[in-house]
Protein backbone atom coordinates (compact mmCIF):
# COMPACT_ATOMS: atom_id res chain seq x y z
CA UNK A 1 -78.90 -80.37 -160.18
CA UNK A 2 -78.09 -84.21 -160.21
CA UNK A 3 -79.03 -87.08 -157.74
CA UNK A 4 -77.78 -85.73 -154.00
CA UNK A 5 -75.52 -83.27 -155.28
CA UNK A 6 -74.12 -80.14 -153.35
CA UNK A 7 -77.30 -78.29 -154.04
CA UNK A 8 -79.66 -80.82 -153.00
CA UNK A 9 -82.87 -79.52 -152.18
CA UNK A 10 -81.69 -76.30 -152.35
CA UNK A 11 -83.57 -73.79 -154.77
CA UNK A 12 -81.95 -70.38 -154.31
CA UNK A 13 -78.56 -68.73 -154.29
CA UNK A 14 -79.93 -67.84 -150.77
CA UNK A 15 -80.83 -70.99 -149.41
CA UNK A 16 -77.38 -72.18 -150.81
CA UNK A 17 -75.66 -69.78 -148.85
CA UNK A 18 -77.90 -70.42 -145.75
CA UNK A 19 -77.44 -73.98 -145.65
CA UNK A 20 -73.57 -73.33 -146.00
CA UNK A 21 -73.55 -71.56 -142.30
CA UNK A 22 -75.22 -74.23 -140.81
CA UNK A 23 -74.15 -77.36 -142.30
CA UNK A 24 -71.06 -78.15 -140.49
CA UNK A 25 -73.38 -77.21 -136.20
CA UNK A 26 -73.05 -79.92 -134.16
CA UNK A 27 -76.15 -82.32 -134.01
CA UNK A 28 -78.34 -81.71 -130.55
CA UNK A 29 -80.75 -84.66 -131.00
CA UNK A 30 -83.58 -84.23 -128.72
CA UNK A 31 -85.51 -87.45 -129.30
CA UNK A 32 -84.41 -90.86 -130.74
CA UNK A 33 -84.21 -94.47 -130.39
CA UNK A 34 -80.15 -95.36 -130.41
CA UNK A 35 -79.60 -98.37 -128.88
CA UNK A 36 -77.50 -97.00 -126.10
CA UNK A 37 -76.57 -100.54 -124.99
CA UNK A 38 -74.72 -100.58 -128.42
CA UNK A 39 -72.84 -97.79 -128.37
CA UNK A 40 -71.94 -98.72 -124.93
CA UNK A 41 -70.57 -101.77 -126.71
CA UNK A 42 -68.77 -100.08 -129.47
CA UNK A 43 -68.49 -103.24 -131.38
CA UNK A 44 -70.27 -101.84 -134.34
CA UNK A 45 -71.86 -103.91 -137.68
CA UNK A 46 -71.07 -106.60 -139.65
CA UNK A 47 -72.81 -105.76 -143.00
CA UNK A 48 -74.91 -103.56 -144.72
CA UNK A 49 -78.22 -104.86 -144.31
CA UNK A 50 -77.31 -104.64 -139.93
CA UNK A 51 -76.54 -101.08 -140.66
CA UNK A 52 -79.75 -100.07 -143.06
CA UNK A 53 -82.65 -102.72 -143.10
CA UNK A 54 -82.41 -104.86 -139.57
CA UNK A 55 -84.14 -102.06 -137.45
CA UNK A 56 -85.49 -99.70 -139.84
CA UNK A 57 -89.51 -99.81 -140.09
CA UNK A 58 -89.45 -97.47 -143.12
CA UNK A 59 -87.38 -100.11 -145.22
CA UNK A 60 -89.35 -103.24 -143.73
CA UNK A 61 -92.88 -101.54 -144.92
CA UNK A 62 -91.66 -100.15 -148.19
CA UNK A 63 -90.04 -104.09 -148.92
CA UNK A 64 -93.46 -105.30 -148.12
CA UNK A 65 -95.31 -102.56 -150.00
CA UNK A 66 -92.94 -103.90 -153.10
CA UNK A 67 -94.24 -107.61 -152.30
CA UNK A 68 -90.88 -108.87 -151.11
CA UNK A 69 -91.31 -112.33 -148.95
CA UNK A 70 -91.27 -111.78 -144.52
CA UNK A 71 -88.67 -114.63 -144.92
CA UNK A 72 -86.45 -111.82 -146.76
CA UNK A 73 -87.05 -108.59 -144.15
CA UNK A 74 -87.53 -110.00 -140.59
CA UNK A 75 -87.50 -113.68 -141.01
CA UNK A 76 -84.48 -116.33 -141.64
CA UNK A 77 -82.94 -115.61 -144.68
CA UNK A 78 -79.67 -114.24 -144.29
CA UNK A 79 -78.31 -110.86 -144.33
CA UNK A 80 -76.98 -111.29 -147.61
CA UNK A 81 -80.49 -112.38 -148.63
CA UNK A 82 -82.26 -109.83 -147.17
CA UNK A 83 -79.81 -107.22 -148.58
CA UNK A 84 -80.23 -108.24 -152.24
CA UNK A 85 -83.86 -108.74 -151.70
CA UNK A 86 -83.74 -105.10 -150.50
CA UNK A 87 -81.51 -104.10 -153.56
CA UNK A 88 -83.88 -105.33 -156.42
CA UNK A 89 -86.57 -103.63 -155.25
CA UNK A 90 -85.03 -100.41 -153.48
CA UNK A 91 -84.90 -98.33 -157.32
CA UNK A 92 -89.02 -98.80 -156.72
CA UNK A 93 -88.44 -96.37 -153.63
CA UNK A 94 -87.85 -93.58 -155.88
CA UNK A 95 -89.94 -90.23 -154.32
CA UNK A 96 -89.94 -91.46 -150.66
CA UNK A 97 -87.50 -89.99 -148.58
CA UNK A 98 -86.16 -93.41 -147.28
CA UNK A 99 -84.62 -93.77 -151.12
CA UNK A 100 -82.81 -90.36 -149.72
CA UNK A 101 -81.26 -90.79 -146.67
CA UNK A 102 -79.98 -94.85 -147.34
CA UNK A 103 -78.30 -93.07 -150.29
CA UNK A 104 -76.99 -90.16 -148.12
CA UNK A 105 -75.85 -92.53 -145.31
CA UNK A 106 -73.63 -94.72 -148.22
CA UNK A 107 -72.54 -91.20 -149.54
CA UNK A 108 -71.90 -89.50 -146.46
CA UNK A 109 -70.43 -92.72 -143.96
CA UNK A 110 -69.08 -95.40 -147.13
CA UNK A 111 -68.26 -93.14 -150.22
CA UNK A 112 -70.08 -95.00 -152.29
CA UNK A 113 -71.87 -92.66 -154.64
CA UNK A 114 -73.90 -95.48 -157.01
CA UNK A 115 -77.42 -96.03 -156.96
CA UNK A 116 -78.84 -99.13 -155.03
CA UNK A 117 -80.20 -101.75 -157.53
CA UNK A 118 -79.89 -105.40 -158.43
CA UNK A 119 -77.19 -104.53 -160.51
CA UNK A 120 -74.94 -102.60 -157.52
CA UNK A 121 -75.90 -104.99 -154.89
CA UNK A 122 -73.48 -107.36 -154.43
CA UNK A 123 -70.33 -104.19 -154.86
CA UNK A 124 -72.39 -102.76 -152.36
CA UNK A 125 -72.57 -105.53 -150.08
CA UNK A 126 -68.60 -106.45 -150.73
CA UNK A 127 -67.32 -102.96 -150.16
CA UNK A 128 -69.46 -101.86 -147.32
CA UNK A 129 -68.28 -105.34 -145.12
CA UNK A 130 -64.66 -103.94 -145.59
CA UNK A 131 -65.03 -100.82 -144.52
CA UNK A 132 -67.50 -101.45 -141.39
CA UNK A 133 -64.23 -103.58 -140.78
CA UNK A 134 -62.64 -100.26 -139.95
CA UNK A 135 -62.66 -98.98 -136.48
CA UNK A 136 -63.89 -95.48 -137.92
CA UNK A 137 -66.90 -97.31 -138.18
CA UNK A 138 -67.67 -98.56 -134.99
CA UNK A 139 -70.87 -96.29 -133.08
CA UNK A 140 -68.68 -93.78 -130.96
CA UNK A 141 -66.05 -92.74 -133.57
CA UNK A 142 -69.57 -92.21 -136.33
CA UNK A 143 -71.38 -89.83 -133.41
CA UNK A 144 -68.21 -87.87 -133.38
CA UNK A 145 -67.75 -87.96 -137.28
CA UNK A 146 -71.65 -87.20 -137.63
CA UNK A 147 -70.60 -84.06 -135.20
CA UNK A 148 -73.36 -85.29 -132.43
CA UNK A 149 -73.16 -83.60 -129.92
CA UNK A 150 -75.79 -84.82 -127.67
CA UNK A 151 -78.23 -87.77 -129.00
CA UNK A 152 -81.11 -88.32 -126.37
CA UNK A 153 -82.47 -91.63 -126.19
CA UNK A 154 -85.56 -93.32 -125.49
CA UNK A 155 -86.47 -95.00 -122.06
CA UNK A 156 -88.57 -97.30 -120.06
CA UNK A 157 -89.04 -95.99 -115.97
CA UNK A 158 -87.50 -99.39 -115.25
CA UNK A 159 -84.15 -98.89 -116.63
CA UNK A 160 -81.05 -98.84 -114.80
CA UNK A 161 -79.35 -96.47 -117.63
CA UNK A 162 -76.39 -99.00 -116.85
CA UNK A 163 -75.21 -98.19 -120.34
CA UNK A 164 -75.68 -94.54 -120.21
CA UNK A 165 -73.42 -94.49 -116.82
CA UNK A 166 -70.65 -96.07 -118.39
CA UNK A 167 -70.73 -93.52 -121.64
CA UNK A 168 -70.73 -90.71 -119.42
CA UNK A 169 -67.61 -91.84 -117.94
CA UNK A 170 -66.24 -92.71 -121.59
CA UNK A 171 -67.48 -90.15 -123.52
CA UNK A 172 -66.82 -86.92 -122.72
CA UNK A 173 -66.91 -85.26 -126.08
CA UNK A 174 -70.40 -86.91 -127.01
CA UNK A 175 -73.51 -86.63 -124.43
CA UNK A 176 -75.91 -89.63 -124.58
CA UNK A 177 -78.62 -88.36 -122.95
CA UNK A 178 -81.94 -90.65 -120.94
CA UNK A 179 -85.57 -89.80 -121.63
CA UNK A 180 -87.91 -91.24 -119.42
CA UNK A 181 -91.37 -92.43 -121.06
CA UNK A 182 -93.99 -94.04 -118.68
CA UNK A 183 -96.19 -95.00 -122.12
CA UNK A 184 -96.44 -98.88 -120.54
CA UNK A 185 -97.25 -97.46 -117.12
CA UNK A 186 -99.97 -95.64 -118.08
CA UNK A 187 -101.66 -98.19 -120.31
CA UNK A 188 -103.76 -99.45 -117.81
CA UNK A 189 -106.20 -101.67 -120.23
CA UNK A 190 -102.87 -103.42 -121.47
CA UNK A 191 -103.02 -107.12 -120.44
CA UNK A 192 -99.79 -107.28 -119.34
CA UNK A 193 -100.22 -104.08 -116.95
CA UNK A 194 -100.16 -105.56 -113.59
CA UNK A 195 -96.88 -107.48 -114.23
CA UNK A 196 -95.84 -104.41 -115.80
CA UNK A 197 -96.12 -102.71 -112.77
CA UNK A 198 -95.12 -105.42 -110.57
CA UNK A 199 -91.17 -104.53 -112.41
CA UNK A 200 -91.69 -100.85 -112.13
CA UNK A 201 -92.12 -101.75 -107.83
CA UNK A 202 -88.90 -104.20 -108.55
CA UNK A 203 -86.83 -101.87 -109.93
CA UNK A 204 -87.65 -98.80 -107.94
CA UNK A 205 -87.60 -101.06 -104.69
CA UNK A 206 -90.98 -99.86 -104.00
CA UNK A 207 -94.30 -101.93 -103.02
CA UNK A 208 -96.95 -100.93 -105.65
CA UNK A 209 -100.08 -102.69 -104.00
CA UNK A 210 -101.93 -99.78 -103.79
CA UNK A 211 -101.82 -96.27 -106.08
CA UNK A 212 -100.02 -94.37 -103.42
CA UNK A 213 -97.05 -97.20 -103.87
CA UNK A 214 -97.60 -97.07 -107.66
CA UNK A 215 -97.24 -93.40 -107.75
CA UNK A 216 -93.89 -93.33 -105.49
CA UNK A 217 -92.65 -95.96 -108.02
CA UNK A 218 -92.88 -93.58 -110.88
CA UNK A 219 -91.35 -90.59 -108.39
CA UNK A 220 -88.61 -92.87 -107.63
CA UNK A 221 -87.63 -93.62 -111.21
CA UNK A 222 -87.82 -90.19 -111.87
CA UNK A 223 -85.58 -88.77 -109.20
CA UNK A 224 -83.39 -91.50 -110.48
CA UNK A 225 -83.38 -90.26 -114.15
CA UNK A 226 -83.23 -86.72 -113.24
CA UNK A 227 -79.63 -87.48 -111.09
CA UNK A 228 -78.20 -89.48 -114.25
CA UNK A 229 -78.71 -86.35 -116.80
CA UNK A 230 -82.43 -86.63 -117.95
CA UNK A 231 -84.28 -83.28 -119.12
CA UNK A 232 -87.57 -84.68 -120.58
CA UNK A 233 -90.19 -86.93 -120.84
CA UNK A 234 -91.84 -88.44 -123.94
CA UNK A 235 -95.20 -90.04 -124.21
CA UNK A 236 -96.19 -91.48 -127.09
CA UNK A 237 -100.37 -90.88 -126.88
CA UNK A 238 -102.98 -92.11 -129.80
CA UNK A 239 -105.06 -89.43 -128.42
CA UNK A 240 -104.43 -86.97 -125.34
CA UNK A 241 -106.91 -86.97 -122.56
CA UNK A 242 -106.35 -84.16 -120.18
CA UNK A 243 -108.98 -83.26 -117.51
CA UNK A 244 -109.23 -82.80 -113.22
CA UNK A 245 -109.66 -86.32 -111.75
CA UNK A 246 -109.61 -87.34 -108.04
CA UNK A 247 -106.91 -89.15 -107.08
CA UNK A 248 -109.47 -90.58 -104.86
CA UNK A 249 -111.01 -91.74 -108.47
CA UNK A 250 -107.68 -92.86 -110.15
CA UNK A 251 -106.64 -95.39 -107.40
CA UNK A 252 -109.91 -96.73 -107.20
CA UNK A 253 -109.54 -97.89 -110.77
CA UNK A 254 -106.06 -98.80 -109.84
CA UNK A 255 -107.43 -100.93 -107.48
CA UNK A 256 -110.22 -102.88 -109.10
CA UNK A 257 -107.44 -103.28 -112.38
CA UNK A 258 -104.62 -104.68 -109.87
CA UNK A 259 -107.49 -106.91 -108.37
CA UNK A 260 -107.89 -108.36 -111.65
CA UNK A 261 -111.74 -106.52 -112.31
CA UNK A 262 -112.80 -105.42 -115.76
CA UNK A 263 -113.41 -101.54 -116.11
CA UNK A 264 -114.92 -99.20 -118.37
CA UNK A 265 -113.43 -96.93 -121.01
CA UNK A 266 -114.14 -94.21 -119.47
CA UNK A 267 -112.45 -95.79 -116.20
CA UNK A 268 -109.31 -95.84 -118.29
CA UNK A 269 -109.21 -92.33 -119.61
CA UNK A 270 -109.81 -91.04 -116.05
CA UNK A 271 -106.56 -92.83 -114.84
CA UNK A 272 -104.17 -91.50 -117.77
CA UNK A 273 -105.37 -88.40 -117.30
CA UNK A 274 -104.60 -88.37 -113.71
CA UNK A 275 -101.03 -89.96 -113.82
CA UNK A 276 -100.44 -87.82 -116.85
CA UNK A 277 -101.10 -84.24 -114.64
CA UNK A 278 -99.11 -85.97 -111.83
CA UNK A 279 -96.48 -86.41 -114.57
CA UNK A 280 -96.61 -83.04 -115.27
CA UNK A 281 -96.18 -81.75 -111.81
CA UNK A 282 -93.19 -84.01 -111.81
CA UNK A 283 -91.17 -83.03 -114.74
CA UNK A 284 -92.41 -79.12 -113.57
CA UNK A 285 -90.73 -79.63 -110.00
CA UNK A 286 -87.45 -80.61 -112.14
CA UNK A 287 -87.58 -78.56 -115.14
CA UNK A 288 -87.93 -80.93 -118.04
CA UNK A 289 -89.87 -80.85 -121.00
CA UNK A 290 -92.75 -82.95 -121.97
CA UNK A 291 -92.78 -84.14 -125.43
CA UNK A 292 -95.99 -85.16 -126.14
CA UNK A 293 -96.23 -87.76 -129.90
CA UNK A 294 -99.84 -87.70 -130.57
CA UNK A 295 -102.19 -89.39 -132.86
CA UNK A 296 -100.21 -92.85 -133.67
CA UNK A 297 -102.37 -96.13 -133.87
CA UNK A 298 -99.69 -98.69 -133.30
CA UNK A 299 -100.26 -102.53 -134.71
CA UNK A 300 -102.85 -101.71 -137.03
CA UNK A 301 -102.48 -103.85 -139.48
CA UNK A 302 -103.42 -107.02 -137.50
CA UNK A 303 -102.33 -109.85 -139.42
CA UNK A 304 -98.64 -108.55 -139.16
CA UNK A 305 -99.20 -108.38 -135.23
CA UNK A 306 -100.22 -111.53 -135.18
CA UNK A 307 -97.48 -112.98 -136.60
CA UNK A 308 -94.24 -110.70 -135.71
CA UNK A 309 -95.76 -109.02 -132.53
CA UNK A 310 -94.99 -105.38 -131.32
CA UNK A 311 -93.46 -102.73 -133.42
CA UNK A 312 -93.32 -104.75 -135.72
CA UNK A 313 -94.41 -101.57 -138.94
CA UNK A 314 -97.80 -101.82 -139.88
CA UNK A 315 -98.69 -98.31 -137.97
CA UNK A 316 -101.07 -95.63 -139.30
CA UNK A 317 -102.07 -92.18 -138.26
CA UNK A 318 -105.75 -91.25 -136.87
CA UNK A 319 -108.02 -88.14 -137.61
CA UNK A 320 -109.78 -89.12 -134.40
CA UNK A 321 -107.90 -86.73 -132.18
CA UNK A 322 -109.72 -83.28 -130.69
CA UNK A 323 -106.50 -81.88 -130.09
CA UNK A 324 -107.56 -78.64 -128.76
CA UNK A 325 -110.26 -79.75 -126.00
CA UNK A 326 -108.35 -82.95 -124.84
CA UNK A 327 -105.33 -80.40 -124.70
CA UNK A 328 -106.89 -77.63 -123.35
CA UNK A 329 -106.99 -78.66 -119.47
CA UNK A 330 -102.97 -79.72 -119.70
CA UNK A 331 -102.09 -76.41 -121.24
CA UNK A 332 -103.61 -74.51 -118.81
CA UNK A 333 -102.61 -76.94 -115.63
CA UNK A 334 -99.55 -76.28 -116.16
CA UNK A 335 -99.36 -72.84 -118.40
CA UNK A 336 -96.10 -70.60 -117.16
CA UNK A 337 -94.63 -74.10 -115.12
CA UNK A 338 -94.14 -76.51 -117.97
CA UNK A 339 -92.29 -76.63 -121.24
CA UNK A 340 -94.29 -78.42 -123.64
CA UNK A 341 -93.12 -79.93 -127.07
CA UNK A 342 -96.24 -81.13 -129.03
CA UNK A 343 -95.56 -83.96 -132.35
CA UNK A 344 -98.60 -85.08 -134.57
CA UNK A 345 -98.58 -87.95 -137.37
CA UNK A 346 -101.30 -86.11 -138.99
CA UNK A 347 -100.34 -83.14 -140.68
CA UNK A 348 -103.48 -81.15 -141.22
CA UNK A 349 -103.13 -81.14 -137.22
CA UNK A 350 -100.08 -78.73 -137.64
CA UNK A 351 -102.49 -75.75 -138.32
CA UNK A 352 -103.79 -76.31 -134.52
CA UNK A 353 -100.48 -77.20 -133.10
CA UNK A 354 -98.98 -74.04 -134.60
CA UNK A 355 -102.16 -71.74 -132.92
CA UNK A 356 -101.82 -73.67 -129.72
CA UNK A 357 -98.21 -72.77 -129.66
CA UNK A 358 -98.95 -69.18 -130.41
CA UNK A 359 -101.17 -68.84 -127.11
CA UNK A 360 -98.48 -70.32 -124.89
CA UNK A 361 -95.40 -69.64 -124.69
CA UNK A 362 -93.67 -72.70 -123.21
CA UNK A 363 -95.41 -74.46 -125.55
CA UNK A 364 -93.35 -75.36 -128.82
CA UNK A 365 -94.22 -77.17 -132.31
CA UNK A 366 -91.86 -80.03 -132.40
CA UNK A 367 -90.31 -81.64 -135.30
CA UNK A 368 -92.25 -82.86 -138.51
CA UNK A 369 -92.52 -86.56 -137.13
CA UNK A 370 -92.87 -90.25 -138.58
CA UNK A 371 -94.64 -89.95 -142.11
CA UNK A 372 -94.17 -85.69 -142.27
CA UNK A 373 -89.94 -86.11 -141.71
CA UNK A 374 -89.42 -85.72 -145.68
CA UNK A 375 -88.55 -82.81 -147.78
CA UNK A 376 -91.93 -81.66 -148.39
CA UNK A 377 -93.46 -82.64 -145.13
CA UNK A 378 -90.53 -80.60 -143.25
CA UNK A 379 -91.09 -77.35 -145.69
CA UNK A 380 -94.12 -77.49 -144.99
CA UNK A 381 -94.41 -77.83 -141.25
CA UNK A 382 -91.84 -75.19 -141.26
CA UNK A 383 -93.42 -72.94 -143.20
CA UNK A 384 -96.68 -73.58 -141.14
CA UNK A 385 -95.19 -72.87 -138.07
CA UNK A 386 -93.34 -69.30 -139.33
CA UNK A 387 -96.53 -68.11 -140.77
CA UNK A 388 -98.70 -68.68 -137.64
CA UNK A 389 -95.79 -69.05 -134.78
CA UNK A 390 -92.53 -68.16 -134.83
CA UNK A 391 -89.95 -70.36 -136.41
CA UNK A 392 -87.59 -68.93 -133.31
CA UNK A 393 -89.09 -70.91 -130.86
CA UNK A 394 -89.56 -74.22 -132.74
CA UNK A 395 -88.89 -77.48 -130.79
CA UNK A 396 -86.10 -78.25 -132.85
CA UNK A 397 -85.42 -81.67 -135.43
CA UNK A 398 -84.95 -84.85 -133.95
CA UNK A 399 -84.09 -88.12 -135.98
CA UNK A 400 -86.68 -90.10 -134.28
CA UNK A 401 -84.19 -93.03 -135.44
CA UNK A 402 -82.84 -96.29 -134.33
CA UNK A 403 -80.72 -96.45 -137.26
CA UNK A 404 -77.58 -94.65 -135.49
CA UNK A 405 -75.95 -94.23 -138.86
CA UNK A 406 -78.55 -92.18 -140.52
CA UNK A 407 -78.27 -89.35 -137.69
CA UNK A 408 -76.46 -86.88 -140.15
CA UNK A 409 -78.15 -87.62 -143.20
CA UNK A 410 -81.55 -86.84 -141.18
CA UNK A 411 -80.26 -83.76 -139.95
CA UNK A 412 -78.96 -82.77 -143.53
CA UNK A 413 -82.34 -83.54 -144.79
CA UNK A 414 -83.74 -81.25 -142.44
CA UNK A 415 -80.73 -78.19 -142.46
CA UNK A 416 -81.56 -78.26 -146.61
CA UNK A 417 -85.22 -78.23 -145.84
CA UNK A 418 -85.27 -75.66 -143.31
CA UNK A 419 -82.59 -73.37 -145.51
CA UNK A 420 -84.39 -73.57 -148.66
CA UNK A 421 -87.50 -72.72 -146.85
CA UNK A 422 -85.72 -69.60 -145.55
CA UNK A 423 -84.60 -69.21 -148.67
CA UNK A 424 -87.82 -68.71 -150.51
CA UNK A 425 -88.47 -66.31 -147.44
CA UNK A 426 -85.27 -64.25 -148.32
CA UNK A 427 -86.20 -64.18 -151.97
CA UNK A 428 -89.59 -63.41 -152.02
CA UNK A 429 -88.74 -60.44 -149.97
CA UNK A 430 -89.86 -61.19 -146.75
CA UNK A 431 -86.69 -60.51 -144.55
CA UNK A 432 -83.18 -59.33 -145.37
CA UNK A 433 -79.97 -61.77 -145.46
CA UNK A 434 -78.81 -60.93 -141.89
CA UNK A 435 -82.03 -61.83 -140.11
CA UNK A 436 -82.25 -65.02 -142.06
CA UNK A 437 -79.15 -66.19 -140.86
CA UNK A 438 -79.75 -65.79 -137.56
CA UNK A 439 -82.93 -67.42 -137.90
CA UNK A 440 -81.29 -70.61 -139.29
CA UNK A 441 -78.53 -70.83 -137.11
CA UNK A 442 -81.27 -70.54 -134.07
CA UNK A 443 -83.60 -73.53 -135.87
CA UNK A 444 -80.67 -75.65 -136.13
CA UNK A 445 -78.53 -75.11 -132.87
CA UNK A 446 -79.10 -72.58 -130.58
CA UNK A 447 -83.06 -72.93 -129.98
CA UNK A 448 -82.67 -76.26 -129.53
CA UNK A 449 -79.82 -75.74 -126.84
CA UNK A 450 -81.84 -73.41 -125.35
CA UNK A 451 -84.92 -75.46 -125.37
CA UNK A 452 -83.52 -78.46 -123.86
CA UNK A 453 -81.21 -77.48 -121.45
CA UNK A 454 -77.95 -79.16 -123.25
């Protein structure tokens, strides 16, 4: 086996043969960040370092991690700079899975088989600006080659999904689909809340001076979303809090927050938890999922904050979480009314997920996420899940990417993953050739389908 050859990742004559009835499904891509306004656009990139390093956390930590200047990721420099500073360092990157799919995206979308390094940088650079020349390589024409055949994106209640409008009336072979997530109206201790919500009442044409006018808001967007081809919403949570709380409670604290008061911690749990169950009985009354990404601590590395602002990398993973008590009210709120996709960062939280998902069943175990999407993280989820749940009602991979150009090598990653996990399944006895092959070809396309309503 050489470096991403035809049996990358893939261990067995079985998982061989697995992955070759499943390689060429279309992509259903429940959950990313493609900048819809972009592919709208169709104008597509100028260079190699727009395509791979401009919006691409992984690459901007691992360049730090390698002691490459700010100047040379998200400062000044040019892209040229930037891309040779990447280059030098990018051999170093060996083992993570980021090495893997910027070499399967020049592969798979350039033809350029050589290794990254100072020594291939500027070829690189020279033949990757001719062909994103092409107009195969402009964002519609690369869903279609990548075989996507829906890619959901990520949303704030606020949007007008102007962009997704006009690809629906464009696109007809390729669905880009809304998700709504209310993350910034539920962060009630956020400074910026109350002008936060003062948009949300702009944009849904709805006074929000008092919680009853805040709450229609959110209604409003979400009728909105739900005519314009939204099936979920995503909520990105460093810990859940689920439990019964007044709404006579909730829009007190609204109250004293809009008036500009100082409240207590526990103030602020009590209103997520009550806009979250609201949330709930929202997306029940229309039938969409909740994806629920737990355990992220955003911004933690301070001095990075301070100096680049928001999502700007720099974000860890917490132990903190009690999944199943702060769970356990949700689950049952809404057990029977509610499909319910549940992410962690922290993988020794799969064990719980897996049992959670075992005692419901609309809830699902969704995609290894953030640090777990490699090789080893996704066999391992995977094998997790089969062992405690059933790998037939798994929430499906996602790319959880910005980088629109990396789609199919994420969802190769994961097909090899999932078929050499089979694989070991098939050869170790555990189930005949038939039944894995259904089982694949339900992971990779028709539970998600199902799942998601596409």
């Amino acid at each position: 086996m050489s470096f991403l050859d035809e049996e990358y990742l893939l261990e067995s004559e079985p998982a061989k043969r697995l992955y070759d009835e499943i390689r060429d499904l279309p992509i259903l891509d429940p959950h990313s960040h493609v900048d819809v306004e972009a592919v709208a656009a169709n104008e597509g990139w100028n260079d190699i370092w727009e395509v791979e390093g401009a919006t691409d956390h992984y690459v901007w930590e691992l360049m730090r991690k390698r002691g490459v200047d700010e100047e040379n990721i998200t400062g000044s420099a040019s892209n040229r700079e930037k891309w040779l500073a990447l280059a030098e360092v990018f051999p170093e990157f060996a083992g993570n899975p980021t090495y893997e799919w910027v070499h399967l995206d020049l592969k798979r979308r350039f033809g350029i088989e050589r290794a990254i390094s100072a020594e291939t940088a500027e070829d690189i650079w020279a033949e990757t600006k001719v062909r994103l020349e092409d107009p195969s390589m402009r964002p519609r024409t690369l869903l279609r080659e990548m075989n996507v055949e829906v890619v959901s994106s990520t949303d704030d209640p606020t949007s007008t999904l102007e962009h997704h409008r006009r690809l629906a009336v464009e696109m007809d072979d390729v669905t880009v689909r809304p998700t709504w997530r209310p993350d910034a109206a539920m962060k009630i201790e956020a400074a910026g809340w109350p002008e936060y919500v003062a948009d949300l009442g702009a944009a849904t044409g709805t006074s929000v001076d008092d919680f009853a006018g805040f709450l229609r808001a959110l209604e409003v967007s979400h009728e909105y979303f739900n005519e314009h081809g939204c099936g979920a919403s995503d909520h990105g949570l460093r810990e859940v809090i689920s439990r019964p709380v007044s709404e006579r409670r909730a829009a007190d604290v609204y109250r004293r927050v809009y008036a500009g008061e100082t409240i207590s911690a526990e103030a602020v749990t009590d209103f997520k938890a009550f806009v979250l169950e609201r949330i709930g009985e929202l997306n029940s009354e229309t039938g969409w999922i909740t994806q629920l990404h737990m355990g992220a601590v955003r911004d933690y590395r301070r001095s990075l904050y301070e100096k680049l602002g928001l999502d700007s990398g720099g974000d860890v993973s917490t132990q903190s979480i009690e999944l199943t008590e702060n769970l356990r009210y949700f689950l049952n709120r809404f057990d029977g009314d509610l499909e319910t996709v549940l992410y962690t960062v922290d993988p020794t939280h799969y064990p719980t997920l897996a049992t959670l998902a075992r005692a419901y069943p609309d809830v699902s175990v969704g995609a290894a996420w953030w640090f777990n999407d490699s090789p080893a993280g996704m066999e391992a989820q995977l094998e997790r899940v089969s062992n405690v749940d059933l790998l037939a009602n798994y929430g499906g991979m996602v790319s959880d990417s910005r980088k629109l150009i990396s789609f199919g090598s994420r969802f190769e990653m994961f097909r090899r993953s999932l078929a050499n996990t089979v694989g070991r399944m098939v050869e170790r006895g555990q189930m005949p050739d038939d039944a894995a092959s259904d089982l694949v070809e339900r992971v990779a396309y028709d539970r998600p389908q199902e799942l998601w309503n596409f």
